[in-house]
Protein backbone atom coordinates (compact mmCIF):
# COMPACT_ATOMS: atom_id res chain seq x y z
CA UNK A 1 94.16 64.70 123.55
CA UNK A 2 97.19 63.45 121.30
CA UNK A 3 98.41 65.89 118.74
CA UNK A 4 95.07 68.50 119.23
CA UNK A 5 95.64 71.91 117.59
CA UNK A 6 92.61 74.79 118.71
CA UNK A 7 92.62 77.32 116.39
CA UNK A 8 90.16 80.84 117.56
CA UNK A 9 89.29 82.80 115.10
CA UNK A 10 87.81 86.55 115.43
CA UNK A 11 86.24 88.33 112.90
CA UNK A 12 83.39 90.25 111.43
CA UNK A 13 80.46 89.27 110.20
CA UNK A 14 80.63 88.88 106.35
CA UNK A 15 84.33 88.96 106.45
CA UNK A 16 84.63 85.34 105.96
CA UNK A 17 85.78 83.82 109.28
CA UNK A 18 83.22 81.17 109.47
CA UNK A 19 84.00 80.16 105.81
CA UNK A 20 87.51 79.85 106.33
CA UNK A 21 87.42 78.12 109.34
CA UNK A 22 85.23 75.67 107.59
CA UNK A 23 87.18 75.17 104.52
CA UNK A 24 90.23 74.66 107.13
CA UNK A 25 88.19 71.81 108.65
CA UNK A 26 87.79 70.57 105.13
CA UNK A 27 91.29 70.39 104.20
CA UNK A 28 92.55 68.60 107.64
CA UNK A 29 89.66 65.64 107.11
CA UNK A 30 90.87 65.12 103.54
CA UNK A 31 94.65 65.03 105.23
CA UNK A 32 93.09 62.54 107.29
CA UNK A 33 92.29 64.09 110.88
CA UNK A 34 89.83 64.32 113.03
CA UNK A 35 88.29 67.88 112.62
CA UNK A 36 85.48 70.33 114.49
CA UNK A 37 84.43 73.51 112.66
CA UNK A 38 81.81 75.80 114.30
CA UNK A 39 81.26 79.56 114.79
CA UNK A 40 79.58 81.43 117.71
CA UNK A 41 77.66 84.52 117.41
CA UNK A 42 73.89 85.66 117.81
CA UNK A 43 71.26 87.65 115.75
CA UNK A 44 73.93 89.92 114.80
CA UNK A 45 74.33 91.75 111.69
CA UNK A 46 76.70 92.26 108.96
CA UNK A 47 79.99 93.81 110.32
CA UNK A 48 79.44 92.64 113.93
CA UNK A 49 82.22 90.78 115.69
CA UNK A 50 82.00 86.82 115.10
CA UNK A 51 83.98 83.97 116.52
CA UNK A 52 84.38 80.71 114.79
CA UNK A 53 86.82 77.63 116.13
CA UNK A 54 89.01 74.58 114.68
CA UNK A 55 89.89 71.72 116.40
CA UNK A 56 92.16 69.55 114.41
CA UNK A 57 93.39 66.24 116.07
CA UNK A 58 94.73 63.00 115.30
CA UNK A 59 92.41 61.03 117.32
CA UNK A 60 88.48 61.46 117.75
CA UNK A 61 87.56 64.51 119.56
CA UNK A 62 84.90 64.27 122.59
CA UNK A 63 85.55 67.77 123.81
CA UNK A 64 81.96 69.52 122.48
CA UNK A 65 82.61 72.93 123.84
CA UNK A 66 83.89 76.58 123.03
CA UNK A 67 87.73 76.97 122.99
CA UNK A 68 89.01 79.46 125.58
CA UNK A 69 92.68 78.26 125.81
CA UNK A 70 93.64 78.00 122.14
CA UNK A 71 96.48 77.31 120.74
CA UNK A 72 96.12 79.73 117.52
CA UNK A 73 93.98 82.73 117.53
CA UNK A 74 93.43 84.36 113.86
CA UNK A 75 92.20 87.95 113.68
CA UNK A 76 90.71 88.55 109.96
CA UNK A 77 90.08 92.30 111.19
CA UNK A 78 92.25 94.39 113.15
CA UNK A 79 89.87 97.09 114.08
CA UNK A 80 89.02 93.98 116.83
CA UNK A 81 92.78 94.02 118.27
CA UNK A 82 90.67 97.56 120.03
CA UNK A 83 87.70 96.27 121.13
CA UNK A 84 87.79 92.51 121.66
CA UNK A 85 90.31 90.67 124.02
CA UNK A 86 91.91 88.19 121.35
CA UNK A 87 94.58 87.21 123.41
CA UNK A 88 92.33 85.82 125.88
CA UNK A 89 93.30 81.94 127.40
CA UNK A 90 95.96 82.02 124.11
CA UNK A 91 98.73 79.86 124.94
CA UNK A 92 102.19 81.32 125.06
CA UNK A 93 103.23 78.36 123.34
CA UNK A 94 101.36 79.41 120.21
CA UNK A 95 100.77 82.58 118.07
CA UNK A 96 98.66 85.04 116.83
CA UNK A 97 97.93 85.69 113.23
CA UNK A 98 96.38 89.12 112.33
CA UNK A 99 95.38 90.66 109.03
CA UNK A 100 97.12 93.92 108.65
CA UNK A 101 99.69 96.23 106.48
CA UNK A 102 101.60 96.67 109.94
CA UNK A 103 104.25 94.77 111.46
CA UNK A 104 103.91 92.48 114.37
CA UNK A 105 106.45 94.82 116.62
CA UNK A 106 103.52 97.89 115.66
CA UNK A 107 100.51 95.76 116.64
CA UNK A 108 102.34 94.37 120.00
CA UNK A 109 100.77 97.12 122.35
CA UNK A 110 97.27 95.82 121.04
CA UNK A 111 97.82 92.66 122.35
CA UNK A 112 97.14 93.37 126.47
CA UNK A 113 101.00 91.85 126.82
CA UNK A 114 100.95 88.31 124.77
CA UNK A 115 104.41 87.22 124.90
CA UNK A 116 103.85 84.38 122.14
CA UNK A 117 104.71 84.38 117.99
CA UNK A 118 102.93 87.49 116.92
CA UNK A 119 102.26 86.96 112.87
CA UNK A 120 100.60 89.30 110.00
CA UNK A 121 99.65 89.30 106.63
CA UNK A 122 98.17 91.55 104.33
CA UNK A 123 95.15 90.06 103.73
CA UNK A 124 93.32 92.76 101.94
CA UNK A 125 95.90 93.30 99.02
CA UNK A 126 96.56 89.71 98.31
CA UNK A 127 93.08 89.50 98.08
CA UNK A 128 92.46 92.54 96.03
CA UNK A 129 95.65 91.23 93.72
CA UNK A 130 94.13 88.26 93.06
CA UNK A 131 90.39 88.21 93.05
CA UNK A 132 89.82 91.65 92.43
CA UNK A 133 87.62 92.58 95.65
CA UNK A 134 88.10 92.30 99.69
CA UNK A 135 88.06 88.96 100.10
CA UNK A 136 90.54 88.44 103.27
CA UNK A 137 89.14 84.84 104.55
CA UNK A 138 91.40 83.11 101.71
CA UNK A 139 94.11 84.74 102.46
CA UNK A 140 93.95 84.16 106.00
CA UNK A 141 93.27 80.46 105.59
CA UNK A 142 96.36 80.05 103.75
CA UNK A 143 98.51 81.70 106.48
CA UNK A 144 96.95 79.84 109.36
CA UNK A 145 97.89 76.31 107.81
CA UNK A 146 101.58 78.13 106.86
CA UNK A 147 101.92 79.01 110.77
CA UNK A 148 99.87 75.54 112.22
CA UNK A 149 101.38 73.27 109.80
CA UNK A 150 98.06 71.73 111.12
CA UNK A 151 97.84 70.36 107.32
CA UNK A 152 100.73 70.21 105.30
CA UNK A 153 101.13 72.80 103.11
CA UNK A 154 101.53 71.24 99.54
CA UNK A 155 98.53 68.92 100.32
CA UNK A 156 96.84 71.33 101.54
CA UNK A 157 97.28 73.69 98.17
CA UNK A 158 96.35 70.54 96.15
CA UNK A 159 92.82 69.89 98.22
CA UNK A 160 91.96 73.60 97.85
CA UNK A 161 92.00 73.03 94.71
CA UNK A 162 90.05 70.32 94.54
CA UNK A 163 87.75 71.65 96.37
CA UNK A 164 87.47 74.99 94.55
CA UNK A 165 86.96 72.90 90.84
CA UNK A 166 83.97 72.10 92.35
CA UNK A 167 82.30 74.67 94.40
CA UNK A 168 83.63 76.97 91.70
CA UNK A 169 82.18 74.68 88.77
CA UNK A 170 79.96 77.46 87.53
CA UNK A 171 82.55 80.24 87.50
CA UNK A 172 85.85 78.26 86.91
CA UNK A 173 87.28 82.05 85.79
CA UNK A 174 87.73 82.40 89.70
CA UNK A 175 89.64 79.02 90.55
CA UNK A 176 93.03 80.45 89.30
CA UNK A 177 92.68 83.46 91.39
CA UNK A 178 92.09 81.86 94.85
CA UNK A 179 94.72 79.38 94.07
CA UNK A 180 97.55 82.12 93.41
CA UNK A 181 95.62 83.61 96.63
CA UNK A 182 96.49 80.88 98.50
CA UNK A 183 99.86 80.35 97.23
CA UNK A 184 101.37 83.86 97.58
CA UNK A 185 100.01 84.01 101.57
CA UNK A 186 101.55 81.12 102.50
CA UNK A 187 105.13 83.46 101.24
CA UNK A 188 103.91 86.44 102.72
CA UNK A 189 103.02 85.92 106.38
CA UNK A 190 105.98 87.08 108.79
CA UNK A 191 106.20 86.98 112.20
């Protein structure tokens, strides 16, 4: 498939991963691409380990199927780096992104030997900084499309915004916040 980016991401239940990967999906169809969004998990409950996937392309997708060789893998907790194998089928080629205060050389051992781009951000206080709560999905988002470039990144700002002035047209107070959100993780993620 020409151009195909597969994006993993691992998470827990009511952190957010589904939403972001969604809103991800969002902003690559209104950049023009082809786009699958869907998450995987069961009955579970809140705090249980979810997966969601992307698959962003330039021409129609026919693959219908989970992604086990991605080229992205985005961890919105790092408490999974412990129990779930996120490097699994991740190409060397590509990188991981993980939400945490630590640096990428700290959280290497974690990663059962990847040899790719290792990547963090602190989700959690951009989050708190600028929405006032734990909100790590946005955060998260923003750094995925910084490392992918799977949208590019000024568009990608401006759709969010779009997009928030209306899912957000009842509480507009919030729009400013997720932007700046936004904004400031696309600076902050190192690898």
């Amino acid at each position: 498939m020409k151009n195909m980016t597969e994006i993993r991401w691992h998470g827990r239940g009511g952190q957010g991963a589904k939403t972001a990967s969604l809103l991800l999906a969002d902003a690559a169809f209104m950049s023009g691409k082809y786009i699958q969004s869907f998450p995987e998990y069961g009955p579970e409950r809140s705090g249980a380990p979810i997966t969601a996937y992307n698959r962003i392309s330039d021409e129609r997708c026919t693959i219908h199927s989970n992604i086990y060789d991605p080229d992205y893998v985005v961890v919105v907790d790092e408490t999974l780096l412990e129990s779930v194998d996120v490097t699994r089928g991740l190409k060397k080629e590509g990188a991981i992104i993980i939400n945490s205060a630590k640096s990428s050389q700290e959280l290497r051992p974690l990663l059962k030997g990847y040899p790719g781009r290792v990547f963090t951000i602190d989700a959690g206080t951009i989050s708190r900084k600028h929405l006032g709560a734990y909100f790590p999905n946005t955060p998260m988002l923003a750094a995925v499309v910084a490392v992918t470039k799977c949208v590019e990144p000024e568009d990608f700002l401006k759709d969010m915004e779009v997009s928030y002035r209306h899912k957000f047209a009842r509480k507009p107070q919030v729009i400013e916040g997720n932007l700046n959100c936004l904004a400031e993780a696309m600076k902050e993620v190192k690898e």
